[in-house]
C-alpha atoms as a PDB file:
ATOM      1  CA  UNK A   1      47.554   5.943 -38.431  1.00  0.00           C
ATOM      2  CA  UNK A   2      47.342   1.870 -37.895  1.00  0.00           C
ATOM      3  CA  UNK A   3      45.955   1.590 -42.193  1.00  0.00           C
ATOM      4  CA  UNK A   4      49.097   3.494 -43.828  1.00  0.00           C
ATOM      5  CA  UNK A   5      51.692   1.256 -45.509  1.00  0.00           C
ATOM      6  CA  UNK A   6      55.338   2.497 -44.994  1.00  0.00           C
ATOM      7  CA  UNK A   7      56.463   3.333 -48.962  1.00  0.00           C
ATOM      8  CA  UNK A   8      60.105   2.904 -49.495  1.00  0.00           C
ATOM      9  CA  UNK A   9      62.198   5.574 -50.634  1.00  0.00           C
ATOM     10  CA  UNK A  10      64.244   5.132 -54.300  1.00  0.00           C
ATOM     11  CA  UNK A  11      67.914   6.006 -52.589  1.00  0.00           C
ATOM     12  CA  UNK A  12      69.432   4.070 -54.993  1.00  0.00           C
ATOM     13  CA  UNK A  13      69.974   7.911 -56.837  1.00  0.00           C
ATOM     14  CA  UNK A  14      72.147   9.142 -54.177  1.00  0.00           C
ATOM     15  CA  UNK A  15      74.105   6.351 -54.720  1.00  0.00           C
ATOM     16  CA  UNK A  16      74.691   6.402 -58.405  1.00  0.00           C
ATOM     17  CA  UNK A  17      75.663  10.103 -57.915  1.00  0.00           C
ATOM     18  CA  UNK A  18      78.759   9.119 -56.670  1.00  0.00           C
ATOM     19  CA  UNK A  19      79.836   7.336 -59.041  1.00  0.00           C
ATOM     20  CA  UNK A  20      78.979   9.467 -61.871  1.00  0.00           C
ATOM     21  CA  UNK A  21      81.398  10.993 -63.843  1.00  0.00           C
ATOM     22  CA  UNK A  22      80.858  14.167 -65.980  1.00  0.00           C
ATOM     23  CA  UNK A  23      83.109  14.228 -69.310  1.00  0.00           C
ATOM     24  CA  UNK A  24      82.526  17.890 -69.313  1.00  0.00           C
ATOM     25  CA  UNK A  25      85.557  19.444 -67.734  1.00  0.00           C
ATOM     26  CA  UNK A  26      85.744  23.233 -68.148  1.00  0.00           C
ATOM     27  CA  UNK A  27      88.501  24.480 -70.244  1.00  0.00           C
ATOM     28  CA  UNK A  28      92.169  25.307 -68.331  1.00  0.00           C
ATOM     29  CA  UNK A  29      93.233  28.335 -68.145  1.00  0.00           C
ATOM     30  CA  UNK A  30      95.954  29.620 -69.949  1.00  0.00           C
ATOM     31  CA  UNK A  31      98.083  33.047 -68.486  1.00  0.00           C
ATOM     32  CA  UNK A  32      98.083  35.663 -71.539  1.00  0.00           C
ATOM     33  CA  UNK A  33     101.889  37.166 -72.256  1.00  0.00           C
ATOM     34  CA  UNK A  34     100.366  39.659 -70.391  1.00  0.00           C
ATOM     35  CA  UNK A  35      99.881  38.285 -67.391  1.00  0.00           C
ATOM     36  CA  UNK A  36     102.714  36.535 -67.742  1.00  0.00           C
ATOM     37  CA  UNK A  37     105.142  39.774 -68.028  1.00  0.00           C
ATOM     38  CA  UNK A  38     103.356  41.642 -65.282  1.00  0.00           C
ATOM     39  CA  UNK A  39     104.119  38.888 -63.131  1.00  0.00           C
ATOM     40  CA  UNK A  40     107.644  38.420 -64.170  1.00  0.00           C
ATOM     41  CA  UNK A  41     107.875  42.779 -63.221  1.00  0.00           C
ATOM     42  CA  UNK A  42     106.058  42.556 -60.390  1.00  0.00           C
ATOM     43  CA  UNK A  43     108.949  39.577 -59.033  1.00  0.00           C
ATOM     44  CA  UNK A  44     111.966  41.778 -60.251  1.00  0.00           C
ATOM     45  CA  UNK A  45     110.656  44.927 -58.229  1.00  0.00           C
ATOM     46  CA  UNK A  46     110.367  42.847 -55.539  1.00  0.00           C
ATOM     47  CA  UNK A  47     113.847  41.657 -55.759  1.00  0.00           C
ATOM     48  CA  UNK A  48     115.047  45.164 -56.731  1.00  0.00           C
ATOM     49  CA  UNK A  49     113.593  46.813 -53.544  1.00  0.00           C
ATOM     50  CA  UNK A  50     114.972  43.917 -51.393  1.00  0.00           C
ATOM     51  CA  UNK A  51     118.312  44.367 -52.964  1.00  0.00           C
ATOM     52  CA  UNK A  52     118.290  47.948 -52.654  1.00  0.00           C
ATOM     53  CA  UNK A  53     116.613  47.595 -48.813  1.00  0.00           C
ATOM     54  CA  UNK A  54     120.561  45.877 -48.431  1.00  0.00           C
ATOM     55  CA  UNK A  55     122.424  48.189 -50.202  1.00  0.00           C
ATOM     56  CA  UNK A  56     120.987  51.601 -48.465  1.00  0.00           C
ATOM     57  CA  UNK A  57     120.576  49.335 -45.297  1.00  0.00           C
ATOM     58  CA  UNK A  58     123.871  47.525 -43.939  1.00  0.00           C
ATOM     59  CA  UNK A  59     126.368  50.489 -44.084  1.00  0.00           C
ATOM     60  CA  UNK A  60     123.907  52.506 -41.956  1.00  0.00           C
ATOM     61  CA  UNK A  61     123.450  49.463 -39.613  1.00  0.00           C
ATOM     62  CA  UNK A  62     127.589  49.579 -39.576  1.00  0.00           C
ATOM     63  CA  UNK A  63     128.535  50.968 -35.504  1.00  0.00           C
ATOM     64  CA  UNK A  64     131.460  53.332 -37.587  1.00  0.00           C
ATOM     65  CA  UNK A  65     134.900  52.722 -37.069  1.00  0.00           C
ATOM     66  CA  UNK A  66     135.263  52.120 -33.374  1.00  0.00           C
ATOM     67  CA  UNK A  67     135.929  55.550 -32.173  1.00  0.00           C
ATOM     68  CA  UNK A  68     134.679  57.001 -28.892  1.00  0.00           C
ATOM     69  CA  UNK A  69     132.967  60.423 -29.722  1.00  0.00           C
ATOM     70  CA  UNK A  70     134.298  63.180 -29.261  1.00  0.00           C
ATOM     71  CA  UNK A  71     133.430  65.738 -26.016  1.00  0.00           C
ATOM     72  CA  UNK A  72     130.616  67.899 -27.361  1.00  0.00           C
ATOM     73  CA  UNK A  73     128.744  65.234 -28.768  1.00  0.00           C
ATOM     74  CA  UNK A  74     129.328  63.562 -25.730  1.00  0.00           C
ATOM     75  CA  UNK A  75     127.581  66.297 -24.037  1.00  0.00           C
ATOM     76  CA  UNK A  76     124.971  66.716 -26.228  1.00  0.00           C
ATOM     77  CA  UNK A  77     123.490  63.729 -25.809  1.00  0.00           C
ATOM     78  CA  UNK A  78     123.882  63.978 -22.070  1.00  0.00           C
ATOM     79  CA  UNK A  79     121.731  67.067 -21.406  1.00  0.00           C
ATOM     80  CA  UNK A  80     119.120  65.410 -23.731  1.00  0.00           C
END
């Protein structure tokens, strides 16, 4: 099409858009007690069942006191 001119394009919008600045910010959010206390329970039974994971856990981890066993468990776990 030899006749057409070439029209420039306004780009000089994308460009401001960058720069602009909204002083609209949405409001922050603010945790109700609520919230707050269900997290703060949530943590401690956390805690408690790790603490309590150690307590039931370790003495049954323990090997005993070092003692051979005796003959018939010896031999019970030898026909198994």
């Amino acid at each position: 099409m030899p006749g057409r001119t070439q029209e420039s394009i306004p780009f000089a919008f994308v460009a401001e858009a960058d720069r602009f600045r909204s002083d609209i910010q949405p409001p922050k959010y603010r945790a109700t007690p609520g919230e707050i206390a269900g997290r703060w329970l949530v943590g401690l039974l956390v805690v408690g069942g790790l603490a309590a994971s150690m307590v039931f856990g370790v003495p049954a981890l323990q090997s005993g006191s070092g003692e051979a066993p005796s003959g018939s468990e010896t031999a019970a776990t030898q026909s198994d």
